[in-house]
C-alpha atoms as a PDB file:
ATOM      1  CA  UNK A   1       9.995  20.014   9.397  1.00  0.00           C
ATOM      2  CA  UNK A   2       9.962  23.694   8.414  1.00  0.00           C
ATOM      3  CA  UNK A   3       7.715  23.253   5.536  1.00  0.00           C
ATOM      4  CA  UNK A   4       5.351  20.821   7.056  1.00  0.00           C
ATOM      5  CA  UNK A   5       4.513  23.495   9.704  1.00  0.00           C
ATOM      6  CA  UNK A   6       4.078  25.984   7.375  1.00  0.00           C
ATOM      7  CA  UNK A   7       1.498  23.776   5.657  1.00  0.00           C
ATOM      8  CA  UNK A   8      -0.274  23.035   8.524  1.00  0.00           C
ATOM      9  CA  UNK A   9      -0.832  26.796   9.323  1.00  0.00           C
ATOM     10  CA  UNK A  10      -1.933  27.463   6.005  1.00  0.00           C
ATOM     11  CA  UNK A  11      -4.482  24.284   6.761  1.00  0.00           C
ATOM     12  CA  UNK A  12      -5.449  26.020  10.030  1.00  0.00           C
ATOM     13  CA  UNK A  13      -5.858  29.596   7.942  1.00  0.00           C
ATOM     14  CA  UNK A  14      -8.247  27.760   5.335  1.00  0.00           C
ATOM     15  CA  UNK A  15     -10.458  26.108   8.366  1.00  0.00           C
ATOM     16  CA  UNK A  16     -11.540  29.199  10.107  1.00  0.00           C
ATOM     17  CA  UNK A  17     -11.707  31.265   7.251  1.00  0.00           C
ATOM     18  CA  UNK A  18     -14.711  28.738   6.283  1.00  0.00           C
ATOM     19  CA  UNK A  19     -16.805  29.961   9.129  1.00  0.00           C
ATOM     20  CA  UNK A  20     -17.865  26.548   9.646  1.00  0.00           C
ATOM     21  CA  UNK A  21     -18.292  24.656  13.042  1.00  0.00           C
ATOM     22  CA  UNK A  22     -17.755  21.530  11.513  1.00  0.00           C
ATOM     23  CA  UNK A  23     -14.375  22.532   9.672  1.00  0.00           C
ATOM     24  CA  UNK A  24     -13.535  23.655  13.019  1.00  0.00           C
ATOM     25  CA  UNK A  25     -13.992  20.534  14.695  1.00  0.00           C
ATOM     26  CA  UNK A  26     -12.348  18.331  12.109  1.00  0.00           C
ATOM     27  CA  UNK A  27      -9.245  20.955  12.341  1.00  0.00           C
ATOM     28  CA  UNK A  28      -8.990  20.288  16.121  1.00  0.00           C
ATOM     29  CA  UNK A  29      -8.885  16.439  15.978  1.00  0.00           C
ATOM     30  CA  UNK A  30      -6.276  16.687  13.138  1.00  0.00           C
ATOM     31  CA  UNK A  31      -4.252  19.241  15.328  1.00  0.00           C
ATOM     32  CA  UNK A  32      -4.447  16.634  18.258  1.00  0.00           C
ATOM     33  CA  UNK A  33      -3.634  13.380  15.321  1.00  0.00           C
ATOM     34  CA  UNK A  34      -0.625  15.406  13.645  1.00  0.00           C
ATOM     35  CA  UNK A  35       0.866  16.362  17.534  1.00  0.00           C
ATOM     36  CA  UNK A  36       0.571  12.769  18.328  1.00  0.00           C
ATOM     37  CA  UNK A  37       1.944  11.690  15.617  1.00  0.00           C
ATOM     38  CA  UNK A  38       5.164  13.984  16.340  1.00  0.00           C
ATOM     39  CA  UNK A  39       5.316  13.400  20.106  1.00  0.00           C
ATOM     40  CA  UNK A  40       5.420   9.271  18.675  1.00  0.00           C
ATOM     41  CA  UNK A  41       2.629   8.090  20.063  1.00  0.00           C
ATOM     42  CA  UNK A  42       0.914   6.230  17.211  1.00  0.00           C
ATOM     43  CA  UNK A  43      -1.855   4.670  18.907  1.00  0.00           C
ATOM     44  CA  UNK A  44      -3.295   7.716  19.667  1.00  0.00           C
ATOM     45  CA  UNK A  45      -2.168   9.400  16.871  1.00  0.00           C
ATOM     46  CA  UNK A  46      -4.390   6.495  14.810  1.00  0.00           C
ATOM     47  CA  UNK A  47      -7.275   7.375  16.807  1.00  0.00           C
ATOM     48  CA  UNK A  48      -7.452  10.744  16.251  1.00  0.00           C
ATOM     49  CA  UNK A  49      -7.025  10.156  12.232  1.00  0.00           C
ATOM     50  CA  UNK A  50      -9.811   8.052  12.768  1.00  0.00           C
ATOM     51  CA  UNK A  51     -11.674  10.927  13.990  1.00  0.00           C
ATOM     52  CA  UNK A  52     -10.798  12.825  11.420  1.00  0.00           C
ATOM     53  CA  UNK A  53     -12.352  10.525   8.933  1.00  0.00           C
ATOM     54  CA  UNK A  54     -15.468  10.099  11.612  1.00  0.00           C
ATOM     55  CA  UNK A  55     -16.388  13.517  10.771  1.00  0.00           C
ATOM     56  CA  UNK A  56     -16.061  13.735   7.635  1.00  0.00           C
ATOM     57  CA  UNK A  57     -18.292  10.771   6.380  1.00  0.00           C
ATOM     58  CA  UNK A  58     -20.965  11.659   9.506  1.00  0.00           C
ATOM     59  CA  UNK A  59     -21.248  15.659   8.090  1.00  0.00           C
ATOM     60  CA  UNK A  60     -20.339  15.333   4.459  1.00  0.00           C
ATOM     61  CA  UNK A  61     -21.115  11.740   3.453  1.00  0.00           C
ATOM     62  CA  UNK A  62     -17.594  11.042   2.508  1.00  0.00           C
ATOM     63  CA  UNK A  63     -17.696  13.897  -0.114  1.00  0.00           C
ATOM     64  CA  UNK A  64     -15.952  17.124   0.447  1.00  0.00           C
ATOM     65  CA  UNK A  65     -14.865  20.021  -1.558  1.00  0.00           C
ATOM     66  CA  UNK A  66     -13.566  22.758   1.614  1.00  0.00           C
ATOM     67  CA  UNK A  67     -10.115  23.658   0.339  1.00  0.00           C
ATOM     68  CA  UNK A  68      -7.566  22.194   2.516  1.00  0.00           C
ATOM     69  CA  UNK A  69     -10.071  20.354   4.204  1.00  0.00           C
ATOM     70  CA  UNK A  70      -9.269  17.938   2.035  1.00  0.00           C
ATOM     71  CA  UNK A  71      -5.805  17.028   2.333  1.00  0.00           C
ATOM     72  CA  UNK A  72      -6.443  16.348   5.941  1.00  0.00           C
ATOM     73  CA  UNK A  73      -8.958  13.997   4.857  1.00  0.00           C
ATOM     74  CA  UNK A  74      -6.251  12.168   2.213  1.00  0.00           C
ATOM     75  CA  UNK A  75      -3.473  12.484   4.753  1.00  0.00           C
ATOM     76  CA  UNK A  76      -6.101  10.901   7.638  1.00  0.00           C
ATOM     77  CA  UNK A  77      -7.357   7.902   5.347  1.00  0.00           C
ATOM     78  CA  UNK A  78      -4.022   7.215   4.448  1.00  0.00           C
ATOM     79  CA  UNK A  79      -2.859   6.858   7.721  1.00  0.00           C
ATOM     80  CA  UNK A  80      -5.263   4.807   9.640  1.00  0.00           C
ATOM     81  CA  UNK A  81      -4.761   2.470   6.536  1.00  0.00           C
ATOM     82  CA  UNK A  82      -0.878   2.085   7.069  1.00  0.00           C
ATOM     83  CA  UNK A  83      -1.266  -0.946   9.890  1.00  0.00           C
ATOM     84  CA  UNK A  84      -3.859  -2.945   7.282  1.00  0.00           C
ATOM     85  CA  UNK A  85      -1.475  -2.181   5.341  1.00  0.00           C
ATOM     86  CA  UNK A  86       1.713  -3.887   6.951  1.00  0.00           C
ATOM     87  CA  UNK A  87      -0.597  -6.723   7.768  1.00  0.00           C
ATOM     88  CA  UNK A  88      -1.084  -7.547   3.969  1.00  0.00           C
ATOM     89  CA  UNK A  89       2.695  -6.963   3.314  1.00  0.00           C
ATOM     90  CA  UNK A  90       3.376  -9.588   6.365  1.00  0.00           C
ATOM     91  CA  UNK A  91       1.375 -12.248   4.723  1.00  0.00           C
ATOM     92  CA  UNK A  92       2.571 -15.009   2.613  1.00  0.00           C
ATOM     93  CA  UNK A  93       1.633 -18.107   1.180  1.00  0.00           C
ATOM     94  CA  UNK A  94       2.789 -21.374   2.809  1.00  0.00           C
ATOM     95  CA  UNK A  95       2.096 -25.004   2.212  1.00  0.00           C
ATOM     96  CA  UNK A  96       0.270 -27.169   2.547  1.00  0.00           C
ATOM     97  CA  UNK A  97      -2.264 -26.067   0.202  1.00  0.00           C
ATOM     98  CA  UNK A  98      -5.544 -26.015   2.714  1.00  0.00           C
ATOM     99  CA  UNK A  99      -3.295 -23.086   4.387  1.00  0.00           C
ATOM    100  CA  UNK A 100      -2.040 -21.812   1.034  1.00  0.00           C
ATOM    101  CA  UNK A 101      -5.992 -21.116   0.501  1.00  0.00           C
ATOM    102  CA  UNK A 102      -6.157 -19.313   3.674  1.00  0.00           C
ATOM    103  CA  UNK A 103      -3.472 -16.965   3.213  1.00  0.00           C
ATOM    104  CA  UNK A 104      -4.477 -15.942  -0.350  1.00  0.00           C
ATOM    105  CA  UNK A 105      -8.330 -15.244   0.803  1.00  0.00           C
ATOM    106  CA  UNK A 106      -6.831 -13.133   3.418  1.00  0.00           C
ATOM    107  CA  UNK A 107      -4.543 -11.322   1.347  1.00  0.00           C
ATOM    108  CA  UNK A 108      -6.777 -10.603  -1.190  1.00  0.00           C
ATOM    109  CA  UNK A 109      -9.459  -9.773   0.714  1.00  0.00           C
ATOM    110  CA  UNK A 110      -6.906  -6.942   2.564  1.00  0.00           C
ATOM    111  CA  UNK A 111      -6.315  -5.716  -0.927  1.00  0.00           C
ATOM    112  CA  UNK A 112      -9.226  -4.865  -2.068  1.00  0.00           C
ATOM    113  CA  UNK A 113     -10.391  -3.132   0.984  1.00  0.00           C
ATOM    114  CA  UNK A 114      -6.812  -1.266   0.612  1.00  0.00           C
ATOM    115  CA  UNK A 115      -7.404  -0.334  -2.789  1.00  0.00           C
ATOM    116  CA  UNK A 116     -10.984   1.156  -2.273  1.00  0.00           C
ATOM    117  CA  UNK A 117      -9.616   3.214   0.126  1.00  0.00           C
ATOM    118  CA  UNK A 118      -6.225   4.316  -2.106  1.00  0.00           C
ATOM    119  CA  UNK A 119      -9.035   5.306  -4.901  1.00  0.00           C
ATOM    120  CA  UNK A 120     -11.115   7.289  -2.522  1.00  0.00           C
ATOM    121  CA  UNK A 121      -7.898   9.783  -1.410  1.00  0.00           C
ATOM    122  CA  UNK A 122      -7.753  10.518  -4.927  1.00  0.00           C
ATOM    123  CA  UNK A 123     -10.935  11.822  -5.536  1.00  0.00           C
ATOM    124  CA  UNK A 124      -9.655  14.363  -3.144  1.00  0.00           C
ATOM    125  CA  UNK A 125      -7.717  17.346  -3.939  1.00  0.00           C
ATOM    126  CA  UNK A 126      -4.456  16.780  -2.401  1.00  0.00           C
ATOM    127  CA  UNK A 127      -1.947  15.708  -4.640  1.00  0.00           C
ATOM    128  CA  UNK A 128       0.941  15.251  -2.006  1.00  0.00           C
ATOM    129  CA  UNK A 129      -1.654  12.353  -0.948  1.00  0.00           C
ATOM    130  CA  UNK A 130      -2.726  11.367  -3.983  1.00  0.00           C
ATOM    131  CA  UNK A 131       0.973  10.517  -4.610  1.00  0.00           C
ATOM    132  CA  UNK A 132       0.996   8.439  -1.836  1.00  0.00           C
ATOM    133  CA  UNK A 133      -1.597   6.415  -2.461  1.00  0.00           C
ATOM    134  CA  UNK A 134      -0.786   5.644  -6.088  1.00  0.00           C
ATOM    135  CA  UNK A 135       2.435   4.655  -4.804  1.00  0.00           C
ATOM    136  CA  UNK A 136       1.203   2.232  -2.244  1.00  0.00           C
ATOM    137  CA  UNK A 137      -1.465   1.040  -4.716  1.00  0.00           C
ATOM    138  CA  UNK A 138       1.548  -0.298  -6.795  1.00  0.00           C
ATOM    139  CA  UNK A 139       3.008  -1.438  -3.531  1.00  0.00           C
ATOM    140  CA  UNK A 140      -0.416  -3.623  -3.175  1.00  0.00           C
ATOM    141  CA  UNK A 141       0.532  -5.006  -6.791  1.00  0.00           C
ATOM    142  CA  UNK A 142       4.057  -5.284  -6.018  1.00  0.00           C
ATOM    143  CA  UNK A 143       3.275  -6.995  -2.702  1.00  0.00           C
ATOM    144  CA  UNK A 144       1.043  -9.978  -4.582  1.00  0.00           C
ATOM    145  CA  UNK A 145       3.366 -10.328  -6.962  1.00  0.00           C
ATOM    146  CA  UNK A 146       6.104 -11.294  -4.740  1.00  0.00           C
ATOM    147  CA  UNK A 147       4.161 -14.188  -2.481  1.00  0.00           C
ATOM    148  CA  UNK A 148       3.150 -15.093  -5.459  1.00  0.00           C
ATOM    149  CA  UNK A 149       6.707 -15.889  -6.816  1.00  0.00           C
ATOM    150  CA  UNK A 150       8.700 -17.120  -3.535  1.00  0.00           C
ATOM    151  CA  UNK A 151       5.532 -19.321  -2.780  1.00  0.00           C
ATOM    152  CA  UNK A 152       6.544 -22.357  -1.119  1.00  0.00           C
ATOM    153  CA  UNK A 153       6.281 -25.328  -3.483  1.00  0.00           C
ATOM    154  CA  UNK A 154       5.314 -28.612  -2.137  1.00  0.00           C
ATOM    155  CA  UNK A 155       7.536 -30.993   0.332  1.00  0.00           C
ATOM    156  CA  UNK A 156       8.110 -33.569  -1.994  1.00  0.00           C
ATOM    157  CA  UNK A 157       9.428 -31.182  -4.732  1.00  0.00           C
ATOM    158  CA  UNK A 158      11.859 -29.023  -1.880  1.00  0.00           C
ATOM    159  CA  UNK A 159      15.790 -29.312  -3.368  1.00  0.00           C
ATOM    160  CA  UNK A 160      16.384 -30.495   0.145  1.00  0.00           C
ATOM    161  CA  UNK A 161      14.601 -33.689  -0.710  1.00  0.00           C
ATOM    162  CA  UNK A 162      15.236 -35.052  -4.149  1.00  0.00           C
ATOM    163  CA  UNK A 163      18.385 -34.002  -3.986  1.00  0.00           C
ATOM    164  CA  UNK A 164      18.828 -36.251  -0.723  1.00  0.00           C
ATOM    165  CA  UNK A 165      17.797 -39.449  -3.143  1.00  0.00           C
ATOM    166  CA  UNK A 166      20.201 -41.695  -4.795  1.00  0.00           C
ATOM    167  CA  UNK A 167      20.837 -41.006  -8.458  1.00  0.00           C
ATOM    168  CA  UNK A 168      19.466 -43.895  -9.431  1.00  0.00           C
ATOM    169  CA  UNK A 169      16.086 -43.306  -8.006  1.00  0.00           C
ATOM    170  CA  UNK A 170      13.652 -42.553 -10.847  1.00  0.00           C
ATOM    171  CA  UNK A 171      11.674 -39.795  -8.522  1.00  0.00           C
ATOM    172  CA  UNK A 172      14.620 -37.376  -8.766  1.00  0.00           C
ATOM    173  CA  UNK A 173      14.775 -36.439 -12.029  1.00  0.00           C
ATOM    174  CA  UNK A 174      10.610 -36.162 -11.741  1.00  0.00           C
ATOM    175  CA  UNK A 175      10.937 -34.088  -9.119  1.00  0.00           C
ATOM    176  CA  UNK A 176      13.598 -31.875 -10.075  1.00  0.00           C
ATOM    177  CA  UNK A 177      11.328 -31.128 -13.040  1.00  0.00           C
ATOM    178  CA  UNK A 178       8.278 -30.356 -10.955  1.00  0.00           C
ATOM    179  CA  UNK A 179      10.263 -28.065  -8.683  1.00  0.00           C
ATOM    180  CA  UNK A 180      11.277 -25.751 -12.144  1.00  0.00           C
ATOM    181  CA  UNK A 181       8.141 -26.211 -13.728  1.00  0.00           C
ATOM    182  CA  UNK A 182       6.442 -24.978 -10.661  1.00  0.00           C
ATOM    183  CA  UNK A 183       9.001 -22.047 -10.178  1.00  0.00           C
ATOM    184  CA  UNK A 184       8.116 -21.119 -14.154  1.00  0.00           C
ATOM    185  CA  UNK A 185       4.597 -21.292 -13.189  1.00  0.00           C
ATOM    186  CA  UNK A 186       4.511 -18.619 -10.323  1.00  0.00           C
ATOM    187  CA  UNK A 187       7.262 -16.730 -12.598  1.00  0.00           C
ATOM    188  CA  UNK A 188       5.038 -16.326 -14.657  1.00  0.00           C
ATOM    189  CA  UNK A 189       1.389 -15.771 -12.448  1.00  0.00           C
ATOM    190  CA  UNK A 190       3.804 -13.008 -10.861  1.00  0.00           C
ATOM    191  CA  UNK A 191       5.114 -10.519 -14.258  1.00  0.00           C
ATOM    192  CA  UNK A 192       1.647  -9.621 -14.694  1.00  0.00           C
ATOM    193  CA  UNK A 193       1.235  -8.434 -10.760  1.00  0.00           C
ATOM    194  CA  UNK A 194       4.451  -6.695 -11.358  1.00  0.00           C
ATOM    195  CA  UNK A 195       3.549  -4.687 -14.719  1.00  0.00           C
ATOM    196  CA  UNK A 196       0.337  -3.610 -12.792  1.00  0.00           C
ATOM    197  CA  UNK A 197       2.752  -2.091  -9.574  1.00  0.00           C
ATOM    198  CA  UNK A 198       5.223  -0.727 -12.397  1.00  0.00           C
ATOM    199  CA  UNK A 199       2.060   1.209 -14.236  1.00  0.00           C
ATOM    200  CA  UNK A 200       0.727   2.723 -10.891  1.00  0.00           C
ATOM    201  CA  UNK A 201       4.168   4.267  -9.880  1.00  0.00           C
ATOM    202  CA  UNK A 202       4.465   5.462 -13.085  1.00  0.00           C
ATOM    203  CA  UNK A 203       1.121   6.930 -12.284  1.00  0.00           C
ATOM    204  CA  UNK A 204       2.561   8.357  -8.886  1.00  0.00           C
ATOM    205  CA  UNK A 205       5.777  10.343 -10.714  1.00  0.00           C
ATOM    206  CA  UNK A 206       2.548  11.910 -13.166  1.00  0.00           C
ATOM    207  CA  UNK A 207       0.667  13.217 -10.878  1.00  0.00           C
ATOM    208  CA  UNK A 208       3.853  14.508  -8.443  1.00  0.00           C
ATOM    209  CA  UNK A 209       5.113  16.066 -11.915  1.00  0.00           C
ATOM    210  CA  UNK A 210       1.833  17.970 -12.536  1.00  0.00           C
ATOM    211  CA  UNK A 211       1.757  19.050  -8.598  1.00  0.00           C
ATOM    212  CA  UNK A 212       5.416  19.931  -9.335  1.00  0.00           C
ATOM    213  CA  UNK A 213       5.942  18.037  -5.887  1.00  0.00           C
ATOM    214  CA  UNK A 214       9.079  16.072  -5.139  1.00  0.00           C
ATOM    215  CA  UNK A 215       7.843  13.815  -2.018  1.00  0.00           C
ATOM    216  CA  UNK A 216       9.368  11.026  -0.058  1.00  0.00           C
ATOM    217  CA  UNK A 217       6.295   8.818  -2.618  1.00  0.00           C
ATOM    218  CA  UNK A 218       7.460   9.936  -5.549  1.00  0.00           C
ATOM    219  CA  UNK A 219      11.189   9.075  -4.888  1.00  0.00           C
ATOM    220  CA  UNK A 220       9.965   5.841  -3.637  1.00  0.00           C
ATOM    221  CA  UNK A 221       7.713   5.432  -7.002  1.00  0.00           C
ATOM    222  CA  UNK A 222      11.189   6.039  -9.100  1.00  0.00           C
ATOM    223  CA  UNK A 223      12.804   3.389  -6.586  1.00  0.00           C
ATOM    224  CA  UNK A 224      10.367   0.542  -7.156  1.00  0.00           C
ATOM    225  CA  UNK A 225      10.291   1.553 -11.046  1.00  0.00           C
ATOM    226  CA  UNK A 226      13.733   0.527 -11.238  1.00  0.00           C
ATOM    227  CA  UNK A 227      13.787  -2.340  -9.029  1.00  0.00           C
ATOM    228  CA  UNK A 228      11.165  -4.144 -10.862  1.00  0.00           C
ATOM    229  CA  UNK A 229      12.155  -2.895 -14.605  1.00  0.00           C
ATOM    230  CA  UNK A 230      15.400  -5.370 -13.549  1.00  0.00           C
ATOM    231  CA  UNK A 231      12.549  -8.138 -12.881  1.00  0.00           C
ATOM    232  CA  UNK A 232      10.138  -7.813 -15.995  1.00  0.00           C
ATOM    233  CA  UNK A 233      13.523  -7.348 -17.931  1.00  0.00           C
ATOM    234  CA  UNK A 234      15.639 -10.549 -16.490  1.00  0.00           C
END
């Protein structure tokens, strides 16, 4: 807690030694975001990090270069994007396959507009956030690959059911092989999704080594690294 007060004052120092109105006014909806966020309220605290980001693409056009400025920008986006966020984690893909459709067009549609906003923090210079986002870029990654492998696979090729038919019934052995064929198959789809997550929080421990910044991110990065090196590996 220490340290992320004195970071915030050293925000506050680099605002109104800018001279500009604009800084200022950015600086006192942040001040009223980070204080919610603290006190636990996080619908206003969302609200005011949407201000945040309000001014800064009405009086810079989404392009600013104000030291410190900046990381209240990266720390802003990435916040208000943290419930989209949860809402793409939350999906997955069920049968039958009209709804399997559904839920992939939604999730993929939540990851791109996640993405473009994980690549716009880090154009800004703020490294703690740029961590962040890398991180939950290969969470995005991570995230698709694992609907993608526990997807339900159709009714008729459930354990519960073949297994349920007498031995002699020529469907269960047909079955039985169209249940491991199709777990192969999204076995498969899935590796590449989880090579993709593995590169970008690799990505996340480079750029926290250059900021020679150990963050809650990074250790999370190292975390995931591990967890899906068993995956690709097994």
């Amino acid at each position: 807690m220490a340290n992320k007060l004195i970071r915030f004052f050293l925000v506050i120092i680099f605002f109104y030694a800018s001279g500009s109105s604009a800084v200022e006014d950015l600086i006192k909806v942040y001040h009223e975001a980070w204080l919610a966020e603290i006190e636990g309220d996080e619908e206003q605290a969302l609200r005011e990090y949407e201000g945040v980001v309000s001014i800064y693409k009405e009086v810079w056009g989404g392009k600013i270069r104000i030291p410190g400025a900046e990381a209240c920008v990266a720390h802003s986006l990435f916040q208000i994007n943290e419930p989209k966020y949860a809402q793409y984690d939350g999906i997955v893909i069920r049968q039958p396959q009209g709804i399997m459709l559904e839920d992939l067009t939604q999730k993929i549609t939540l990851a791109h507009e996640l993405l473009e906003v994980y690549e716009e923090i880090g154009t800004l210079r703020a490294p703690r956030w740029a961590i962040a986002a890398r991180c939950r870029v290969g969470d995005v990654y991570r995230s698709f690959g694992e609907v993608i492998r526990t997807a339900e696979c159709p009714a008729e090729c459930q354990p519960y059911y073949w297994r349920s038919l007498p031995d002699g019934d020529k469907r269960k052995a047909r079955l039985q092989n169209e249940y491991r064929g199709f777990k192969n198959r999204v076995r498969d789809m899935s590796k590449p999704l989880y090579e993709t997550a593995d590169t970008e929080y690799n990505e996340a421990l480079s750029i926290a080594d250059k900021a020679g910044l150990t963050t809650y991110w990074s250790r999370r990065a190292r975390e995931q690294i591990e967890e899906i090196d068993k995956f690709i590996k097994d």
